[in-house]
PDB file of N, CA and C in Angstrom:
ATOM      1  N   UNK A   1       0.853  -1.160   0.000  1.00  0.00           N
ATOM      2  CA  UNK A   1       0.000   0.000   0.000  1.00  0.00           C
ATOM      3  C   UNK A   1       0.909   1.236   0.000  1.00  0.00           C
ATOM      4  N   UNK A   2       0.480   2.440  -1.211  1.00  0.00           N
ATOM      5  CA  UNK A   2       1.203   3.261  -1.294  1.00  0.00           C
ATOM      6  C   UNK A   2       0.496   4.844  -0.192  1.00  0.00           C
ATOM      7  N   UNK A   3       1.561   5.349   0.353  1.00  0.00           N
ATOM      8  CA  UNK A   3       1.231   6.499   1.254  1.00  0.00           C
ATOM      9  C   UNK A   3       1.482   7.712   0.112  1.00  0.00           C
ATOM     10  N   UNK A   4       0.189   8.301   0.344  1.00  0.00           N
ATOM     11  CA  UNK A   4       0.165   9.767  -0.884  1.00  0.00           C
ATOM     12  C   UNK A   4      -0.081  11.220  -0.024  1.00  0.00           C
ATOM     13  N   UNK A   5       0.098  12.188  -0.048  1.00  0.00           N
ATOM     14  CA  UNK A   5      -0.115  13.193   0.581  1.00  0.00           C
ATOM     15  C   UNK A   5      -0.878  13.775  -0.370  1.00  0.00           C
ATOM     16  N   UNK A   6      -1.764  14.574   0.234  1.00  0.00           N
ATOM     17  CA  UNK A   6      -2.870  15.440  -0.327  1.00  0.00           C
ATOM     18  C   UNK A   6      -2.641  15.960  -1.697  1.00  0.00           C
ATOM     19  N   UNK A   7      -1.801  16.849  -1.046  1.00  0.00           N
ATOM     20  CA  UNK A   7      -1.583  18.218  -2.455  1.00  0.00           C
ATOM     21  C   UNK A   7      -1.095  17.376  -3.549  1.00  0.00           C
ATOM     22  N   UNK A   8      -0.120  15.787  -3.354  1.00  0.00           N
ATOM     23  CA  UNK A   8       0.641  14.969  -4.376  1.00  0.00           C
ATOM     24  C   UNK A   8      -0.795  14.400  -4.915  1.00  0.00           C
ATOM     25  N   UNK A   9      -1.692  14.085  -4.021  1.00  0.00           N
ATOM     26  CA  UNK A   9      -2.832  13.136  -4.814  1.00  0.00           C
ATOM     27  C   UNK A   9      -3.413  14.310  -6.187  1.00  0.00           C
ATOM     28  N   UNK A  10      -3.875  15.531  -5.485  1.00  0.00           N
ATOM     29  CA  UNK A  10      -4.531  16.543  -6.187  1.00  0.00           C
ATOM     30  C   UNK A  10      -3.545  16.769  -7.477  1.00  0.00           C
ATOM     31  N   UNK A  11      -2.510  16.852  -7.494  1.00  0.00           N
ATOM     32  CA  UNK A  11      -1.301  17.270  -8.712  1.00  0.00           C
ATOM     33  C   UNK A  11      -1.234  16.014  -9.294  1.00  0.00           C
ATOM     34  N   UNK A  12      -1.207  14.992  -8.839  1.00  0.00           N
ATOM     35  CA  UNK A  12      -1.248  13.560  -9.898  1.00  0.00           C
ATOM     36  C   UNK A  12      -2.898  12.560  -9.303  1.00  0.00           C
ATOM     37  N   UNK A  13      -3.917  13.302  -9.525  1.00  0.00           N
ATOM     38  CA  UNK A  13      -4.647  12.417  -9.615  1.00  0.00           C
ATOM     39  C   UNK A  13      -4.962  11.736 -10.319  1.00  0.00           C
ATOM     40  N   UNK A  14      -5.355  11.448 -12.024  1.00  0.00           N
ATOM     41  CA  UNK A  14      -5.366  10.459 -13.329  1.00  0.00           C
ATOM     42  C   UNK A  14      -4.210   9.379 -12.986  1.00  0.00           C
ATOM     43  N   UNK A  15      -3.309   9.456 -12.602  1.00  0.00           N
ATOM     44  CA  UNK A  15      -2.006   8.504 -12.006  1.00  0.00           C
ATOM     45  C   UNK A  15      -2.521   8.009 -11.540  1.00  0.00           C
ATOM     46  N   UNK A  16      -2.529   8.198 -10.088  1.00  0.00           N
ATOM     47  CA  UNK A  16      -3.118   7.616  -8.561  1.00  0.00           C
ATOM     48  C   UNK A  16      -4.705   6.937  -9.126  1.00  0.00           C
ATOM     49  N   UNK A  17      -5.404   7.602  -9.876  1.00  0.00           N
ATOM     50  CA  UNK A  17      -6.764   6.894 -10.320  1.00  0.00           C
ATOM     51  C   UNK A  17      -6.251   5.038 -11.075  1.00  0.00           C
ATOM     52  N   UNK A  18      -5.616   5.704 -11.886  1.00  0.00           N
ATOM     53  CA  UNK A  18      -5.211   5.013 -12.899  1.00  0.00           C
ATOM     54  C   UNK A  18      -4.678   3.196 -12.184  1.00  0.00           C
ATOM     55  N   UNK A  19      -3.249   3.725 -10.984  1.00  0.00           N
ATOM     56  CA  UNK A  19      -2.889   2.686 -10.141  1.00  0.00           C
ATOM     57  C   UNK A  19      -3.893   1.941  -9.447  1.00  0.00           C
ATOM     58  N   UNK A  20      -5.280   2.480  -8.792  1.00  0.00           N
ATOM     59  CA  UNK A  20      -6.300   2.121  -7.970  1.00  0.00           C
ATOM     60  C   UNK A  20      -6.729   1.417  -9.130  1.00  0.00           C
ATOM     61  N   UNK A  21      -7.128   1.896  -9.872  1.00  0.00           N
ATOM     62  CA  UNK A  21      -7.976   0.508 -10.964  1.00  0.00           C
ATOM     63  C   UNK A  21      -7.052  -0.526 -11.533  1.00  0.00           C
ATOM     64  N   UNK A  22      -5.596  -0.477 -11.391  1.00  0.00           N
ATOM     65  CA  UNK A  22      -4.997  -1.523 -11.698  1.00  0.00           C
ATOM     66  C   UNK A  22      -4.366  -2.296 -10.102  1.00  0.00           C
ATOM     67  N   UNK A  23      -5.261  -1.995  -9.114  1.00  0.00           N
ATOM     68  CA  UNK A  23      -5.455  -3.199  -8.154  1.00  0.00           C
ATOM     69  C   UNK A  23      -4.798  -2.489  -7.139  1.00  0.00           C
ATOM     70  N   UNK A  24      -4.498  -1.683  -6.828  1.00  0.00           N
ATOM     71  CA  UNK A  24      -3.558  -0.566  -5.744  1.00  0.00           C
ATOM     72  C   UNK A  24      -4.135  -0.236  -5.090  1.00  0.00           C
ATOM     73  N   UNK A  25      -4.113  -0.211  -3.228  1.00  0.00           N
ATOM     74  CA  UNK A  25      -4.334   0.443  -2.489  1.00  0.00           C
ATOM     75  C   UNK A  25      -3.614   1.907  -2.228  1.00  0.00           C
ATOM     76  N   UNK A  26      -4.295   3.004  -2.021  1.00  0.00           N
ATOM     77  CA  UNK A  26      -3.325   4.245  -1.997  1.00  0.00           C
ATOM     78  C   UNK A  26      -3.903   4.617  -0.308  1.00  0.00           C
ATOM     79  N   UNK A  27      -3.000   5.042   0.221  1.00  0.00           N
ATOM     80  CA  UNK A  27      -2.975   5.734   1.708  1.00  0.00           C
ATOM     81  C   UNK A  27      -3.458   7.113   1.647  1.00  0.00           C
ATOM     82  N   UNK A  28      -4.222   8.647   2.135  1.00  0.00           N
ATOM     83  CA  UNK A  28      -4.139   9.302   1.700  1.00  0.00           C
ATOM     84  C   UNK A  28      -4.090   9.782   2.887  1.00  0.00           C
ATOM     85  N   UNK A  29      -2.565  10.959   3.131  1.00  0.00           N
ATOM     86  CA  UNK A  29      -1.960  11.079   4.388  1.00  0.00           C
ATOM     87  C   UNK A  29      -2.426  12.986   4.314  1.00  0.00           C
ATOM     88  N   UNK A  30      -2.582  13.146   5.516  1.00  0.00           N
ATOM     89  CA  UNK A  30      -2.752  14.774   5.281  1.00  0.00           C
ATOM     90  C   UNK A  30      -2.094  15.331   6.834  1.00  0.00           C
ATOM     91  N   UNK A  31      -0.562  15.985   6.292  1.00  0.00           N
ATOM     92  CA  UNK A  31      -0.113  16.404   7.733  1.00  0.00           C
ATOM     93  C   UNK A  31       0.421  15.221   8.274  1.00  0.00           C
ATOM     94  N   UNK A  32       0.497  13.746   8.037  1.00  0.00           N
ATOM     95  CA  UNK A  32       1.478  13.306   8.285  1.00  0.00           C
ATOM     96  C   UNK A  32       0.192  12.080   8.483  1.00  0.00           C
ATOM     97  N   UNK A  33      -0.453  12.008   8.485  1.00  0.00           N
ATOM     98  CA  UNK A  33      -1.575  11.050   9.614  1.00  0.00           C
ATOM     99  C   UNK A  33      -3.195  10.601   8.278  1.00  0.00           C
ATOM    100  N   UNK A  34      -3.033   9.508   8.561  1.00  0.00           N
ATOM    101  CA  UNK A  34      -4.098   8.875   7.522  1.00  0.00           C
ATOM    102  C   UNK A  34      -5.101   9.319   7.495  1.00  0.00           C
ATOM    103  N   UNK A  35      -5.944   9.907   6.931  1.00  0.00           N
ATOM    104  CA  UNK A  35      -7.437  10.365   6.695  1.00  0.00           C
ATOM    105  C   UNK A  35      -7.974   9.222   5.777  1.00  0.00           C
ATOM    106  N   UNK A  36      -7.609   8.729   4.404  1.00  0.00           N
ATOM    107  CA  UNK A  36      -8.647   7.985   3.891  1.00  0.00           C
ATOM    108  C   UNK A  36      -7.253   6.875   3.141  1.00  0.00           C
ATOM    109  N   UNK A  37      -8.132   6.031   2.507  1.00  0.00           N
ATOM    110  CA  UNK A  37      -7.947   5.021   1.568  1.00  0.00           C
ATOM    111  C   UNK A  37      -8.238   4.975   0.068  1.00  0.00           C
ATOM    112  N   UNK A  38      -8.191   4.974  -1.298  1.00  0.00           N
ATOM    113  CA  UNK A  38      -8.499   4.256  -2.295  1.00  0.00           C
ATOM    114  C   UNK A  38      -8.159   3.221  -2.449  1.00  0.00           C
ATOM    115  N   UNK A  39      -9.446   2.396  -3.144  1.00  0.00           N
ATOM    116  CA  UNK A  39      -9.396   1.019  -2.833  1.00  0.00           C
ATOM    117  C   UNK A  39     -10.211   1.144  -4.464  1.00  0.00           C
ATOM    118  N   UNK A  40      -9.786  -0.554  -4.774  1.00  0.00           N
ATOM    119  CA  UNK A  40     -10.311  -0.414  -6.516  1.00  0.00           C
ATOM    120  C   UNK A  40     -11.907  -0.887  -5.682  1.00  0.00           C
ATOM    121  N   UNK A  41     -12.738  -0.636  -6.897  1.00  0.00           N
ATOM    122  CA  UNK A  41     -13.934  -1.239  -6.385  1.00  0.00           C
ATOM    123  C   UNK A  41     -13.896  -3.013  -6.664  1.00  0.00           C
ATOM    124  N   UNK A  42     -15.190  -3.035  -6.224  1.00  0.00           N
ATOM    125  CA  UNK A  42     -15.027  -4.856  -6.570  1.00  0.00           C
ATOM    126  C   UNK A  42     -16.394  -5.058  -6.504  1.00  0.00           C
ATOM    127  N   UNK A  43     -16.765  -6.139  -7.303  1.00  0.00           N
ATOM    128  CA  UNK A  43     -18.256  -6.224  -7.948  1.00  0.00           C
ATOM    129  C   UNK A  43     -19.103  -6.886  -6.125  1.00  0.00           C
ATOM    130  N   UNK A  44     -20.159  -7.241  -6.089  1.00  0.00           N
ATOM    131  CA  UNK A  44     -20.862  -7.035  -5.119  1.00  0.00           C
ATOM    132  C   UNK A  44     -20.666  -9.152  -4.391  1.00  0.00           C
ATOM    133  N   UNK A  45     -20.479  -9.771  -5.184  1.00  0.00           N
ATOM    134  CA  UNK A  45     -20.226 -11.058  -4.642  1.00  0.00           C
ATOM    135  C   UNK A  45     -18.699 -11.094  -4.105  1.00  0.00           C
ATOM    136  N   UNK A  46     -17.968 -10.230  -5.009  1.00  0.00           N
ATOM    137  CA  UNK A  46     -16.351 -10.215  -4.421  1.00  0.00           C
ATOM    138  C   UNK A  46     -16.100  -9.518  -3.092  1.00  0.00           C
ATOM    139  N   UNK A  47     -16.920  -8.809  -2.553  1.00  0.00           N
ATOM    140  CA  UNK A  47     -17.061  -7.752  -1.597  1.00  0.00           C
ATOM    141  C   UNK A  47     -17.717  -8.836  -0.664  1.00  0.00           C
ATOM    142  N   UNK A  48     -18.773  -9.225  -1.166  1.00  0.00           N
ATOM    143  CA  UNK A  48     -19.536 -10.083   0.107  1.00  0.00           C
ATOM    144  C   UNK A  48     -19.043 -11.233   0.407  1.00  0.00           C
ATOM    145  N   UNK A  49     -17.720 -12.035  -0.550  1.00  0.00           N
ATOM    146  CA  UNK A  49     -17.190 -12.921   0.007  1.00  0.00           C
ATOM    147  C   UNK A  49     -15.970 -12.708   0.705  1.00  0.00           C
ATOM    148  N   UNK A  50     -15.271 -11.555   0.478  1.00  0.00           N
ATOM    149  CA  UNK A  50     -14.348 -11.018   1.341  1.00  0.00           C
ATOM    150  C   UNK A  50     -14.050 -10.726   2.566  1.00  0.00           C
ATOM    151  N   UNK A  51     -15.784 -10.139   3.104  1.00  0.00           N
ATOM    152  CA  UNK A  51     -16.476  -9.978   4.234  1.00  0.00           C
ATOM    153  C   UNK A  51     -16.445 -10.948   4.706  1.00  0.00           C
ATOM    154  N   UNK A  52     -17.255 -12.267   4.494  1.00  0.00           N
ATOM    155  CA  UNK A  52     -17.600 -13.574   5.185  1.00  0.00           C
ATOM    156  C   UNK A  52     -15.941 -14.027   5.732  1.00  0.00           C
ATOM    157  N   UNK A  53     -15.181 -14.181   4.756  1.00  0.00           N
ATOM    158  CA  UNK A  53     -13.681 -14.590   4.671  1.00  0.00           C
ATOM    159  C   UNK A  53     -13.645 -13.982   5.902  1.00  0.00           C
ATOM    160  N   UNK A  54     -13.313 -12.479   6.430  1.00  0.00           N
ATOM    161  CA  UNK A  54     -12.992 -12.149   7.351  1.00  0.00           C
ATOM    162  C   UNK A  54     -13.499 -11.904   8.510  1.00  0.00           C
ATOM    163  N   UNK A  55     -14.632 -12.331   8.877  1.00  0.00           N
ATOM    164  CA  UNK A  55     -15.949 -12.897   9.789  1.00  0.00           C
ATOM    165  C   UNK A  55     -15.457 -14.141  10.287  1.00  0.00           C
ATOM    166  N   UNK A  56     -14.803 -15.068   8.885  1.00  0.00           N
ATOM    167  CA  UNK A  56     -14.788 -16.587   9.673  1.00  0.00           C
ATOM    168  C   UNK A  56     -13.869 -16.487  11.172  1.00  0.00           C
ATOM    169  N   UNK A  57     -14.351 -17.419  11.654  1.00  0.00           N
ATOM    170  CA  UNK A  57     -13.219 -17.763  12.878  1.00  0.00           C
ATOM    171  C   UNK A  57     -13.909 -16.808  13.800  1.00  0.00           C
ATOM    172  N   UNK A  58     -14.893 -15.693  13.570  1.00  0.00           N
ATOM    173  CA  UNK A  58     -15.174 -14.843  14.503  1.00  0.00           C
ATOM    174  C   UNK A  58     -16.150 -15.407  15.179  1.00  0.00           C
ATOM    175  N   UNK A  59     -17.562 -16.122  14.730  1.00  0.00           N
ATOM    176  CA  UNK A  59     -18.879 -15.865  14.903  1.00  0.00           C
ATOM    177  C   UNK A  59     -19.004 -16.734  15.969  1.00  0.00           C
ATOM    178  N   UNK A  60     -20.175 -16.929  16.539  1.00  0.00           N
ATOM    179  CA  UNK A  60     -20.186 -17.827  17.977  1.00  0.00           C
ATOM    180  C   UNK A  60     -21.579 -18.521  17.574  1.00  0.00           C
ATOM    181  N   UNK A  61     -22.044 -19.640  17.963  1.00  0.00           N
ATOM    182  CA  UNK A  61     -23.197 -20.227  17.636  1.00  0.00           C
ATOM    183  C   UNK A  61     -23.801 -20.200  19.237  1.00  0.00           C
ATOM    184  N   UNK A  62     -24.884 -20.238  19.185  1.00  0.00           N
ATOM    185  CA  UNK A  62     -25.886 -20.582  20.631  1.00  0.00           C
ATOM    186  C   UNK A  62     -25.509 -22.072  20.987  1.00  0.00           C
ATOM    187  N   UNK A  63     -26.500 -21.837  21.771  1.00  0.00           N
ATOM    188  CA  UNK A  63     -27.053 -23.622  22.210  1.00  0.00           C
ATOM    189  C   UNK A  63     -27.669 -24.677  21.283  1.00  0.00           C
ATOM    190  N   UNK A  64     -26.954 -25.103  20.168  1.00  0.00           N
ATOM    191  CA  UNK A  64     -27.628 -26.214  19.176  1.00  0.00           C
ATOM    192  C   UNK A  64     -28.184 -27.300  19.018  1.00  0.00           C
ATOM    193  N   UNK A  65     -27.780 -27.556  20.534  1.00  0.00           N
ATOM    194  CA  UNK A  65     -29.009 -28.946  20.988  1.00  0.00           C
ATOM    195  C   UNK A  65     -30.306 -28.636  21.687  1.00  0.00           C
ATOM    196  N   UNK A  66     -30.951 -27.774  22.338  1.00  0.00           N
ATOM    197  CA  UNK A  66     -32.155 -27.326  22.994  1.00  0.00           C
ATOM    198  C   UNK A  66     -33.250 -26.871  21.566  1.00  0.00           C
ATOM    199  N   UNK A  67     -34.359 -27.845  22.168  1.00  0.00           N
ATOM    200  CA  UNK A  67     -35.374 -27.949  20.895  1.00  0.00           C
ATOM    201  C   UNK A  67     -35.887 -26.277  21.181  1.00  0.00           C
ATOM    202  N   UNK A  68     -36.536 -26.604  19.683  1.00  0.00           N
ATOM    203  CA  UNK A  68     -36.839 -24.796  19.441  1.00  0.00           C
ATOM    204  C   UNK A  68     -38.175 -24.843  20.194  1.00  0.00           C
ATOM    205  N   UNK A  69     -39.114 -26.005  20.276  1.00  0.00           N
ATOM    206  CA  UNK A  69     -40.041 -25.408  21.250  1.00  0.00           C
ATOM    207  C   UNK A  69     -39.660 -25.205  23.360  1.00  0.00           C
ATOM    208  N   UNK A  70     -38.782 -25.476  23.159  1.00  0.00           N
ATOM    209  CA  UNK A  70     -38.090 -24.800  24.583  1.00  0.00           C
ATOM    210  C   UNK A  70     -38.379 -23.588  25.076  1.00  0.00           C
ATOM    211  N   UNK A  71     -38.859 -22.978  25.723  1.00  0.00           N
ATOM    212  CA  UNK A  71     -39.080 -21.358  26.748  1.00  0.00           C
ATOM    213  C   UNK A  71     -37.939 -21.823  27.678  1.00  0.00           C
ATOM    214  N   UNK A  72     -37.970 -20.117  27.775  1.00  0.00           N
ATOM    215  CA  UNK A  72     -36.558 -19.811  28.441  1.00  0.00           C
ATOM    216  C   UNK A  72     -37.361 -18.348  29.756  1.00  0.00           C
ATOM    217  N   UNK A  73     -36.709 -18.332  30.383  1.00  0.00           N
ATOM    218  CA  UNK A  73     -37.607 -17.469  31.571  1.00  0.00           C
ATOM    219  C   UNK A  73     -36.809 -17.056  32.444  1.00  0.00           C
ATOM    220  N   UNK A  74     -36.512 -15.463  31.920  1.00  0.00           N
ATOM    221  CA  UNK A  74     -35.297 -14.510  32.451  1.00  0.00           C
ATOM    222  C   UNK A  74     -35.012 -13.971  33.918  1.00  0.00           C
ATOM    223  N   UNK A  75     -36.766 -14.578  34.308  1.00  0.00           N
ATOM    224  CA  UNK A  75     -37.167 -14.077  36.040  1.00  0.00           C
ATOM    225  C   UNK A  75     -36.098 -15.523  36.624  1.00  0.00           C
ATOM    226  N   UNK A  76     -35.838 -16.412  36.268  1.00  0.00           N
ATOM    227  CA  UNK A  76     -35.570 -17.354  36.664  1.00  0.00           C
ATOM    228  C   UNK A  76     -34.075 -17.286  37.702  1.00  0.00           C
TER     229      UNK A  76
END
């Protein structure tokens, strides 16, 4: 990932555009300190499997053996 400063993005932006659509992350630093990202886009299944990808390993499941007609009773 490339680090760009403001005024450099604004003076070469068609460049910096140009790198982002050929798969480049750009940093966009202002004063020394990250404010944003360009990122290429990516069609809507590539995005939503990227997501899941980085979800896995996170998620937690309930209780998978207690039948669904079970009540549960919080006064308890």
């Amino acid at each position: 990932m490339r680090d760009v400063k403001v005024t450099d993005l604004r003076s070469h932006l068609p460049a910096f555009l140009a790198a982002v659509q050929g798969g480049e992350e750009i940093r966009i630093l202002l004063r020394g300190k990250v404010i944003a990202r360009l990122v290429p886009e990516r069609g809507d299944v590539e995005a939503a499997r990227s997501r899941l990808l980085a979800l896995r390993g996170q998620a937690r499941m309930g209780d998978l053996i207690s039948p669904l007609e079970a009540t549960w009773d919080a006064e308890r």
